[in-house]
C-alpha atoms as a PDB file:
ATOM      1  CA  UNK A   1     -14.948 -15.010 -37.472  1.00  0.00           C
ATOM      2  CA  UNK A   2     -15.026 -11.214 -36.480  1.00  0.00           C
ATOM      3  CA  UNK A   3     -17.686 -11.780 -34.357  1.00  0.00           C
ATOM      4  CA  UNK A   4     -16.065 -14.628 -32.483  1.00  0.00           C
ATOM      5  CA  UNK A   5     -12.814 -12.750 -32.158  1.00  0.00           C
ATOM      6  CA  UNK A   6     -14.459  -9.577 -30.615  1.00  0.00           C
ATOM      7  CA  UNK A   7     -16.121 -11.514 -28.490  1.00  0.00           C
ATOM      8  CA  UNK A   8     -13.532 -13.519 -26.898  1.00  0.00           C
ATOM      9  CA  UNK A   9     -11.834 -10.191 -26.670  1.00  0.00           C
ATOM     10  CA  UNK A  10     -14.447  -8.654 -24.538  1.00  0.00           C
ATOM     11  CA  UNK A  11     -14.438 -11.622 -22.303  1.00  0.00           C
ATOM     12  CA  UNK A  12     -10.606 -11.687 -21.964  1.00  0.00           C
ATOM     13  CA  UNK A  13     -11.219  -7.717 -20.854  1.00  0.00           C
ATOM     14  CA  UNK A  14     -13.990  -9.008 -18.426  1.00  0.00           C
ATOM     15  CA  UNK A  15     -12.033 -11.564 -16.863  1.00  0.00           C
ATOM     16  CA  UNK A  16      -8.670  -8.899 -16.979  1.00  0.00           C
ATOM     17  CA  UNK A  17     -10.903  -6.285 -14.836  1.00  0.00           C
ATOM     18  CA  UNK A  18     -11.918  -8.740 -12.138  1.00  0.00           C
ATOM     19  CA  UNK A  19      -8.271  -9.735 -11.170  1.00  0.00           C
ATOM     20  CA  UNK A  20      -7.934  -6.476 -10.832  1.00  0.00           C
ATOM     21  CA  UNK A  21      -8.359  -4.643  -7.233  1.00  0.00           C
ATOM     22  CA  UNK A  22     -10.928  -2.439  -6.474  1.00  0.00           C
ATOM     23  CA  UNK A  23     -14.174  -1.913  -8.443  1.00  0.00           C
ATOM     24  CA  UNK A  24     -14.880  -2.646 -12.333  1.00  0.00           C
ATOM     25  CA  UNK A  25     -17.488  -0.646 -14.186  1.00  0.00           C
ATOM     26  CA  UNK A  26     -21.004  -1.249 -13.379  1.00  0.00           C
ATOM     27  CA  UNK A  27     -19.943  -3.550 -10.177  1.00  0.00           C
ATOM     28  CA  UNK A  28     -21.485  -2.722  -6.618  1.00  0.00           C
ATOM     29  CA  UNK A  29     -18.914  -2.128  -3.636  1.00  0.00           C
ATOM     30  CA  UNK A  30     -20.304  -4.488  -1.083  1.00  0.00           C
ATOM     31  CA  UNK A  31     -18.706  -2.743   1.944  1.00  0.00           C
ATOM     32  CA  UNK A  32     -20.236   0.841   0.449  1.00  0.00           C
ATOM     33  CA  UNK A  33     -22.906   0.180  -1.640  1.00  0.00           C
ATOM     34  CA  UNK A  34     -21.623   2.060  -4.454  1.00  0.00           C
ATOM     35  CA  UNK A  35     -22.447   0.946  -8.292  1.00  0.00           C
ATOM     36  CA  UNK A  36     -19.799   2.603 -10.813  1.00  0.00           C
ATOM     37  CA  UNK A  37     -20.247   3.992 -13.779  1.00  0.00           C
ATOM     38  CA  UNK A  38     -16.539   4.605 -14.416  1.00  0.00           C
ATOM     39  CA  UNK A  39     -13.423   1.467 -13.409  1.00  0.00           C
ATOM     40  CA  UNK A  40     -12.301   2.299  -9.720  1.00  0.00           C
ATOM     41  CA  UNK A  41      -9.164   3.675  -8.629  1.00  0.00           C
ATOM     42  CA  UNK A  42      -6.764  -0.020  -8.840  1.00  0.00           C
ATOM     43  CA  UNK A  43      -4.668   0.976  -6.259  1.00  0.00           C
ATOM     44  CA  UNK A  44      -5.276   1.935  -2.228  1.00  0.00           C
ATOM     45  CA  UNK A  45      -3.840   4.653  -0.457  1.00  0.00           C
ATOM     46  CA  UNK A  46      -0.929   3.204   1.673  1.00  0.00           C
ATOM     47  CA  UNK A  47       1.390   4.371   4.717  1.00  0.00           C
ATOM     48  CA  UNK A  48      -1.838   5.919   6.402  1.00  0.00           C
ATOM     49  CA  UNK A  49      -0.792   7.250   9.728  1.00  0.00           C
ATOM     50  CA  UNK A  50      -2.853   8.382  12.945  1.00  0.00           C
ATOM     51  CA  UNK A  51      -1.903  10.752  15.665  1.00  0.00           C
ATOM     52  CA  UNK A  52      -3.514  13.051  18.583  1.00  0.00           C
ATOM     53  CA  UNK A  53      -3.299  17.339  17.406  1.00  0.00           C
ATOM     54  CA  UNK A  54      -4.610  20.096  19.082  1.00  0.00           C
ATOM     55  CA  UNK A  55      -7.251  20.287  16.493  1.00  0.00           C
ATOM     56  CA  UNK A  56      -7.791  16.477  16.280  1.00  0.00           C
ATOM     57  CA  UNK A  57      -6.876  12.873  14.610  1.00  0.00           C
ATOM     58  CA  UNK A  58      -4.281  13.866  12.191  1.00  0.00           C
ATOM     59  CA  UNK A  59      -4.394  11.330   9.666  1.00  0.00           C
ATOM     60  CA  UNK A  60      -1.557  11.189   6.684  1.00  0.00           C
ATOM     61  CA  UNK A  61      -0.785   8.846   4.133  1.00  0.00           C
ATOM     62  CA  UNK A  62       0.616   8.117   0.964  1.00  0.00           C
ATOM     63  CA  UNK A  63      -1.807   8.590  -2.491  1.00  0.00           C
ATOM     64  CA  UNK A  64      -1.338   5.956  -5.068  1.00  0.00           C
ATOM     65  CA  UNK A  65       1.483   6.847  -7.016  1.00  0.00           C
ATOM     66  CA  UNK A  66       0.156   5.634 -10.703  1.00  0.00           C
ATOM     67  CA  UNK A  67      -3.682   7.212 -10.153  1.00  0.00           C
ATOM     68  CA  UNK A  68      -2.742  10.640  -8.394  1.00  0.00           C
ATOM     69  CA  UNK A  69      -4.054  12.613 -11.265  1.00  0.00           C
ATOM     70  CA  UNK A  70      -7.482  11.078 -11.336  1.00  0.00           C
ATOM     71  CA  UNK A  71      -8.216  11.152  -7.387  1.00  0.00           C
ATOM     72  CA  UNK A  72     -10.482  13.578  -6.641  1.00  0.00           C
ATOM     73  CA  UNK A  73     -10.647  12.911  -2.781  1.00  0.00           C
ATOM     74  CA  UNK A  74     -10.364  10.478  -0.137  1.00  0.00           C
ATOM     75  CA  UNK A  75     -13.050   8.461   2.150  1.00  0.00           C
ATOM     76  CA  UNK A  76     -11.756   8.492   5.709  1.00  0.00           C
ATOM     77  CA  UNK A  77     -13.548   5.992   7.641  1.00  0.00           C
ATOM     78  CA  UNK A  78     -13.101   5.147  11.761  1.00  0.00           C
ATOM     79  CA  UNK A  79     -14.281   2.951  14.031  1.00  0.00           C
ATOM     80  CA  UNK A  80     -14.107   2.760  17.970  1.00  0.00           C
ATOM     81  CA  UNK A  81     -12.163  -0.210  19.318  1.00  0.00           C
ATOM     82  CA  UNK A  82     -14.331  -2.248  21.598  1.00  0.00           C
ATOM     83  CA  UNK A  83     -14.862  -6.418  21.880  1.00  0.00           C
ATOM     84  CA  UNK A  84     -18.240  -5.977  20.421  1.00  0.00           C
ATOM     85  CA  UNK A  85     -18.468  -3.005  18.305  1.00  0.00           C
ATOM     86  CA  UNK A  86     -16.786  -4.019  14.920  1.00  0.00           C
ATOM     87  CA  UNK A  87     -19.055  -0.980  12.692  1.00  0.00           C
ATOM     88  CA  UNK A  88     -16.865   1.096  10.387  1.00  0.00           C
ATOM     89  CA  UNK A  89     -18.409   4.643  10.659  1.00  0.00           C
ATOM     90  CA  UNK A  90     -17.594   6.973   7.566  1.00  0.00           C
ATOM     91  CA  UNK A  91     -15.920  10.288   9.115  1.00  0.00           C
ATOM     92  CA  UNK A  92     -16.247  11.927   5.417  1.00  0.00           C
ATOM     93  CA  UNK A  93     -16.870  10.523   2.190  1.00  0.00           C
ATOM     94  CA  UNK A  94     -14.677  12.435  -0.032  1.00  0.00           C
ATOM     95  CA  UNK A  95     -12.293  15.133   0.723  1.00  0.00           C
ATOM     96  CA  UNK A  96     -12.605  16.990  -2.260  1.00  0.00           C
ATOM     97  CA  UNK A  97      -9.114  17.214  -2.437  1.00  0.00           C
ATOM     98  CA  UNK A  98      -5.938  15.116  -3.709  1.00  0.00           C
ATOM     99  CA  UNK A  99      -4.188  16.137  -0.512  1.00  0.00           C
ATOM    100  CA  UNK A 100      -3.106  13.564   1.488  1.00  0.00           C
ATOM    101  CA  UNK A 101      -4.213  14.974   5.118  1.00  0.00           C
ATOM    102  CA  UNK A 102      -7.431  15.215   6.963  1.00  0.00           C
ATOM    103  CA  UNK A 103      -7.948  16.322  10.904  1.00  0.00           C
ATOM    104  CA  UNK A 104     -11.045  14.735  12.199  1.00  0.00           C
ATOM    105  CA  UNK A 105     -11.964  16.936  15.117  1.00  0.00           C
ATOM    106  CA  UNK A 106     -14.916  14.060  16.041  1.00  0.00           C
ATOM    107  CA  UNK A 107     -12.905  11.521  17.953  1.00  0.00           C
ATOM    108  CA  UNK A 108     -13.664  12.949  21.179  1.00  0.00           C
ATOM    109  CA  UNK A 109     -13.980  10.320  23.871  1.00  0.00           C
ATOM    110  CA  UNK A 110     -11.738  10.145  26.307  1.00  0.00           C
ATOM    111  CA  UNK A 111      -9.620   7.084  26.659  1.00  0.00           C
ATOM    112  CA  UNK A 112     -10.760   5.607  23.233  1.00  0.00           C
ATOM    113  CA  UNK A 113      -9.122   3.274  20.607  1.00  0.00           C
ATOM    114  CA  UNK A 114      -9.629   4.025  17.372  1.00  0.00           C
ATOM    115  CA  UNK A 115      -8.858   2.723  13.920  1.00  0.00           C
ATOM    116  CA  UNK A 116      -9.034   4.380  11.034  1.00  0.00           C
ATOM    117  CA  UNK A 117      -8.729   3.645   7.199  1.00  0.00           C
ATOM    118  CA  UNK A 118      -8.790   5.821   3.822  1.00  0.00           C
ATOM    119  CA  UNK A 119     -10.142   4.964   0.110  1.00  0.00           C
ATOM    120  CA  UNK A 120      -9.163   7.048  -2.885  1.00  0.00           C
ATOM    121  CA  UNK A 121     -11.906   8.174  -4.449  1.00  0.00           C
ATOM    122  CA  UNK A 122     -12.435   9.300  -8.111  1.00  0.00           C
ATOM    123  CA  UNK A 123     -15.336  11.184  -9.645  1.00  0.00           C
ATOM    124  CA  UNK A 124     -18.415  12.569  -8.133  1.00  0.00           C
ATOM    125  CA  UNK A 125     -22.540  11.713  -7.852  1.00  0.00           C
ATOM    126  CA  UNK A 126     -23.216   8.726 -10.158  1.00  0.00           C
ATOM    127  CA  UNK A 127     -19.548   8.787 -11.715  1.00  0.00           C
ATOM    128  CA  UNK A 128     -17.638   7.950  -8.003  1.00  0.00           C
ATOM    129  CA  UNK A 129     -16.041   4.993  -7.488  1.00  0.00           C
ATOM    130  CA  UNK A 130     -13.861   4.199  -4.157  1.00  0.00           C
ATOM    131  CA  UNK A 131     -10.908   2.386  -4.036  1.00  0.00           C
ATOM    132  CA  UNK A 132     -10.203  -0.726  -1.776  1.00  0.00           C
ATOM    133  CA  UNK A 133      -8.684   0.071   1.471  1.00  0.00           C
ATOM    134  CA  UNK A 134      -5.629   1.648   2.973  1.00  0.00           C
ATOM    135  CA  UNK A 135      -3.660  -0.088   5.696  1.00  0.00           C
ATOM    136  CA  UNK A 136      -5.434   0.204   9.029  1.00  0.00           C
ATOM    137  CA  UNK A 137      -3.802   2.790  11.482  1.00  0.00           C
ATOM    138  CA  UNK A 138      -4.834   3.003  15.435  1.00  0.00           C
ATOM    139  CA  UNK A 139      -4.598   5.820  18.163  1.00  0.00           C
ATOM    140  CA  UNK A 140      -5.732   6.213  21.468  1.00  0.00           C
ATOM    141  CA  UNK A 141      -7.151   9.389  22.359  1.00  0.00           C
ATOM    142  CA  UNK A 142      -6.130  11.097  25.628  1.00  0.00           C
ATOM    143  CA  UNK A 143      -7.571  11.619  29.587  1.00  0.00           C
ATOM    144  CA  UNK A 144      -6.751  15.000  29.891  1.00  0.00           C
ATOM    145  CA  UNK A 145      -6.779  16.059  33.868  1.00  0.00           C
ATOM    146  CA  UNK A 146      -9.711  17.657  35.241  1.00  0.00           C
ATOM    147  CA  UNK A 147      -9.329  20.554  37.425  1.00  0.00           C
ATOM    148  CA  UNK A 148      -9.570  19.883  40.970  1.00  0.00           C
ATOM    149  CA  UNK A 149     -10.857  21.617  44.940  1.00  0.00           C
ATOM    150  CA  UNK A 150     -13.339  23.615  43.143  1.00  0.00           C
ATOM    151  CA  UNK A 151     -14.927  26.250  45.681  1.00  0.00           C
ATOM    152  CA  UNK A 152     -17.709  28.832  45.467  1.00  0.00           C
ATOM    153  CA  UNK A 153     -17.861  31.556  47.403  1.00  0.00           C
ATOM    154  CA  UNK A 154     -20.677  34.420  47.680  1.00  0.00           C
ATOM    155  CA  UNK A 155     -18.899  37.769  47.730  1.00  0.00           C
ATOM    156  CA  UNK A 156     -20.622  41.010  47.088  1.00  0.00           C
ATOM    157  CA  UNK A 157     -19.340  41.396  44.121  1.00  0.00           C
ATOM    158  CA  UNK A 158     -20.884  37.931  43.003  1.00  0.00           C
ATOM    159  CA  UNK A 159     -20.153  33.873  43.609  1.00  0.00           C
ATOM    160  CA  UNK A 160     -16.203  33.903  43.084  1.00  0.00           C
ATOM    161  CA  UNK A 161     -14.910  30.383  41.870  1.00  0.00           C
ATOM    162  CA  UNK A 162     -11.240  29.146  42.326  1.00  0.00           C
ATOM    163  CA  UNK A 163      -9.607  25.424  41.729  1.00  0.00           C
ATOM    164  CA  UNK A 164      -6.304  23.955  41.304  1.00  0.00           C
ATOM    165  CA  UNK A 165      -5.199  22.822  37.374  1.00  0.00           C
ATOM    166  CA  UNK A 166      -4.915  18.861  36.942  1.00  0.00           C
ATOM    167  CA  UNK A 167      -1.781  17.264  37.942  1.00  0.00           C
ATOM    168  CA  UNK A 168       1.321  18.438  36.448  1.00  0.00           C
ATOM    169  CA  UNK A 169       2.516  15.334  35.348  1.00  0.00           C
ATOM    170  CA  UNK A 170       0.488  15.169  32.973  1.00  0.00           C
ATOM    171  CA  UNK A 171       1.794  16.734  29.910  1.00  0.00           C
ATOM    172  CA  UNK A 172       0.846  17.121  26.105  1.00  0.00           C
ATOM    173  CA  UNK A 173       2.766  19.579  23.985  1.00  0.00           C
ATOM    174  CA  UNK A 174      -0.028  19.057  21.312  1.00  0.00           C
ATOM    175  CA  UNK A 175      -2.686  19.032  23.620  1.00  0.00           C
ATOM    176  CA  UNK A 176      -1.759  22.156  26.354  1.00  0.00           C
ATOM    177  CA  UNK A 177      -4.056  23.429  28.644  1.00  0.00           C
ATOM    178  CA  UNK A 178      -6.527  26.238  26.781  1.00  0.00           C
ATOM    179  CA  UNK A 179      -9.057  27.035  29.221  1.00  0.00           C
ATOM    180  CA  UNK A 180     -11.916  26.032  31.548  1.00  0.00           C
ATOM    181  CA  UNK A 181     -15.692  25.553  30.614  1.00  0.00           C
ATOM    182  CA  UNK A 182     -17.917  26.346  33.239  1.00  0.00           C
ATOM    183  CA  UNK A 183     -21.667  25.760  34.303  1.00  0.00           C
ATOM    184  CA  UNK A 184     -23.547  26.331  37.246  1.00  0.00           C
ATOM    185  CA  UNK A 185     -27.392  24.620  37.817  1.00  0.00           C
ATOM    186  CA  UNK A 186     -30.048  26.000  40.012  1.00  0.00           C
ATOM    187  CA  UNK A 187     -29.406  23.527  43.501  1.00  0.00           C
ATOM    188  CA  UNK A 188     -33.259  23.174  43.379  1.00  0.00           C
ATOM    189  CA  UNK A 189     -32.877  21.350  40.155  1.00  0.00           C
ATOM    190  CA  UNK A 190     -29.804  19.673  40.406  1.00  0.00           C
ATOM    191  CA  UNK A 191     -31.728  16.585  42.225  1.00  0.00           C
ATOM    192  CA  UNK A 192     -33.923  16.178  38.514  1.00  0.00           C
ATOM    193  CA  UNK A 193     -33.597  13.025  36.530  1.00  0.00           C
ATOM    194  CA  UNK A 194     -32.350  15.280  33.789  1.00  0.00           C
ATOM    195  CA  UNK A 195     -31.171  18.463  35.304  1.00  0.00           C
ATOM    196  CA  UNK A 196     -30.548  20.857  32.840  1.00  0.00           C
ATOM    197  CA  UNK A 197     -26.779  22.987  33.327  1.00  0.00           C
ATOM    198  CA  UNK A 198     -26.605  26.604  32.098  1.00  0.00           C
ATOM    199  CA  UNK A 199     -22.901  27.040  30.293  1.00  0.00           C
ATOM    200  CA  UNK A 200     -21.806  30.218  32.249  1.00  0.00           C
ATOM    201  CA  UNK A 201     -18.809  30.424  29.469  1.00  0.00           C
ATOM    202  CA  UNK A 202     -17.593  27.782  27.016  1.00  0.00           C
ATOM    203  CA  UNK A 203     -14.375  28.681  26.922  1.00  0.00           C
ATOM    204  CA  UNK A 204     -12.396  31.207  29.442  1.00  0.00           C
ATOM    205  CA  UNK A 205      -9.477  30.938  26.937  1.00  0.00           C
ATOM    206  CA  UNK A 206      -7.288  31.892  30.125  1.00  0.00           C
ATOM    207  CA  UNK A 207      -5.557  29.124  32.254  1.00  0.00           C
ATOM    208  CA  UNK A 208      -6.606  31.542  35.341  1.00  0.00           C
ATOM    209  CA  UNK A 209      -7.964  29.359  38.019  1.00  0.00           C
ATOM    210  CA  UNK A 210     -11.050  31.353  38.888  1.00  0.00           C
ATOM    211  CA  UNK A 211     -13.950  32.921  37.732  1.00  0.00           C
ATOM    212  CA  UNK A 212     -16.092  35.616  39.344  1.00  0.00           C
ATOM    213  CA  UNK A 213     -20.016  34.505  38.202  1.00  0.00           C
ATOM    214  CA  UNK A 214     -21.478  38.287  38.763  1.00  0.00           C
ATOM    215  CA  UNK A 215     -24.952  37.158  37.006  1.00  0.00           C
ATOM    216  CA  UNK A 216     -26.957  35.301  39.944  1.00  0.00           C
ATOM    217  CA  UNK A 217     -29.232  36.145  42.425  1.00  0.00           C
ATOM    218  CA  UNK A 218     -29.650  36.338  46.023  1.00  0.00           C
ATOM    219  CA  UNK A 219     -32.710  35.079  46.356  1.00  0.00           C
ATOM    220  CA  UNK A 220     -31.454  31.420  44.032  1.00  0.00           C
ATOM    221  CA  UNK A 221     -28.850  28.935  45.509  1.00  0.00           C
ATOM    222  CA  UNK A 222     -26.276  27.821  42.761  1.00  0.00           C
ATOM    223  CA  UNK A 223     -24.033  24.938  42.373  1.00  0.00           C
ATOM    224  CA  UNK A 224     -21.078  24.996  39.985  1.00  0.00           C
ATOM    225  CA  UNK A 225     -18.608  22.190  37.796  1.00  0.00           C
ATOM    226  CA  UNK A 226     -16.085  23.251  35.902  1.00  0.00           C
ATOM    227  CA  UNK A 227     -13.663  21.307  33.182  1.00  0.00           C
ATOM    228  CA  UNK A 228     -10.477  21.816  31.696  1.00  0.00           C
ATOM    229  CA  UNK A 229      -9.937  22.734  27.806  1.00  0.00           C
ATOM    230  CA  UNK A 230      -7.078  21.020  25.966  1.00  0.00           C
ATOM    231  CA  UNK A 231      -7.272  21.496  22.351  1.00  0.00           C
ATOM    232  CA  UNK A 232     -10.425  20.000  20.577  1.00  0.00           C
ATOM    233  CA  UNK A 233     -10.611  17.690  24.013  1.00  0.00           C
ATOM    234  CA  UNK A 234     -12.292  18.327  27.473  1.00  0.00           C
ATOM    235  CA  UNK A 235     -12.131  16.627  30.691  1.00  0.00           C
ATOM    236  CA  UNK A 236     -14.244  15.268  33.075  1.00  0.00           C
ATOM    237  CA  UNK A 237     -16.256  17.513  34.881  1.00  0.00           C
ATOM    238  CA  UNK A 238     -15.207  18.759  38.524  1.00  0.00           C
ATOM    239  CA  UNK A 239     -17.746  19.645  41.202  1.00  0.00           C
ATOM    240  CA  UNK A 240     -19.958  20.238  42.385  1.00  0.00           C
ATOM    241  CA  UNK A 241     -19.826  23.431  44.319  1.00  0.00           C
ATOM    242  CA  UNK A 242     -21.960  24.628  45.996  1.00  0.00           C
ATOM    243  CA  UNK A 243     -24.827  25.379  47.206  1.00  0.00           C
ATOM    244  CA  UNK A 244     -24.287  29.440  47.254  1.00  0.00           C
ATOM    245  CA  UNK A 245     -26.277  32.350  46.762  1.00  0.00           C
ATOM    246  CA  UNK A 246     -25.783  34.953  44.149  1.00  0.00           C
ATOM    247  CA  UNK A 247     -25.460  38.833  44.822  1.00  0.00           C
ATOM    248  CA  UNK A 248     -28.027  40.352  42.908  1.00  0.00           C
ATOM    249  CA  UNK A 249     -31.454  41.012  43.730  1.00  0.00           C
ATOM    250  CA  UNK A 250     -34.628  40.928  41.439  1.00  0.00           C
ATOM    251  CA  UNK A 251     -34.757  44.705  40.736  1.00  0.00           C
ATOM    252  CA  UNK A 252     -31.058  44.859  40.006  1.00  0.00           C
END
């Protein structure tokens, strides 16, 4: 009679952990692939929120109140929003924290939807388990404006560079204007199926509208672009400019 009772028991448990949400012991996530070895987090994370920093997607959200103290991180996952792309690409699989926060400085493409979602997450290696998933939340990333009339002009000091900033209308207090990144190609080369740009500085950190390129020679005709730095995003490229010969010659 023991025997019968203890195991009705165990399949009353069985049948309790299945109703449950998220994943029982020993089960296989089929979105993640993951097989626990401990009962998933029951709960989701909820109130997930998405919005454009200087830094990146700030995402936020709310942990689940009755499992805080057994979350050891969170699974942020994103996907791009297109008719035929429907792939949910994991941004990071765990945290490692309980906060409820991440930046991801990834979403880069200018003029994208995306959507993210977050999983709690609860042990580590062979012991993690995910939970099911947050609410989904969406955010479109900006077109910040590219710099514009770039010229190049051989001086003999070197090629001195000038442009205009984008429009003024356009304006982010979360994403100013940083800097410019600017490149210049041989013009010889700039007809190759793959021409290959040399970054003349990533960054000028300075929203100075010229640049003085003191480094090429007279004997090599340049050509220049230029883009605009706002935050962790960049523009489209301006140019080209050119073709113009540097100041310096091979013995210099």
């Amino acid at each position: 009679m023991t025997t019968q009772r203890s195991a009705a028991l165990a399949m009353l448990v069985a049948g309790l952990l299945l109703l449950l949400p998220g994943l029982a012991l020993g089960q296989t996530d089929p979105q993640t692939g993951t097989t626990s070895t401990q009962s998933t987090p029951t709960a989701a994370p909820t109130s997930l929120t998405a919005s454009v920093m200087a830094a990146g997607v700030s995402l936020s959200w709310t942990a689940p109140t009755l499992e805080t103290a057994s979350i050891s991180g969170y699974q942020v996952e994103r996907r791009r929003v297109l008719e035929y792309q429907t792939t949910w690409v994991t941004v990071v699989k765990s945290t490692g924290t309980a906060d409820t926060a991440y930046v991801d400085g990834t979403a880069n493409i200018n003029g994208a939807n995306y959507e993210y979602r977050v999983r709690a997450v609860r042990g580590e290696g062979d012991d993690r388990a995910v939970s099911t998933v947050s609410n989904l939340a969406s955010v479109t990333i900006p077109n910040p404006p590219r710099p514009v009339d770039l010229s190049a002009v051989s001086t003999d000091d070197g090629v001195q560079l000038s442009w205009s900033a984008g429009h003024l209308s356009w304006q982010s207090v979360s994403l100013s204007l940083t800097g410019y990144e600017i490149r210049r190609i041989e013009t010889a080369h700039a007809g190759n199926s793959n021409p290959e740009w040399e970054v003349l500085v990533d960054n000028t950190n300075s929203t100075e509208t010229s640049y003085l390129d003191a480094t090429g020679f007279t004997s090599i005709e340049y050509s220049y672009a230029i883009r605009a730095v706002h935050g962790y995003l960049r523009s489209y490229w301006e140019g080209i400019a050119g073709p113009v010969n540097g100041h310096l010659t091979p013995e210099e």
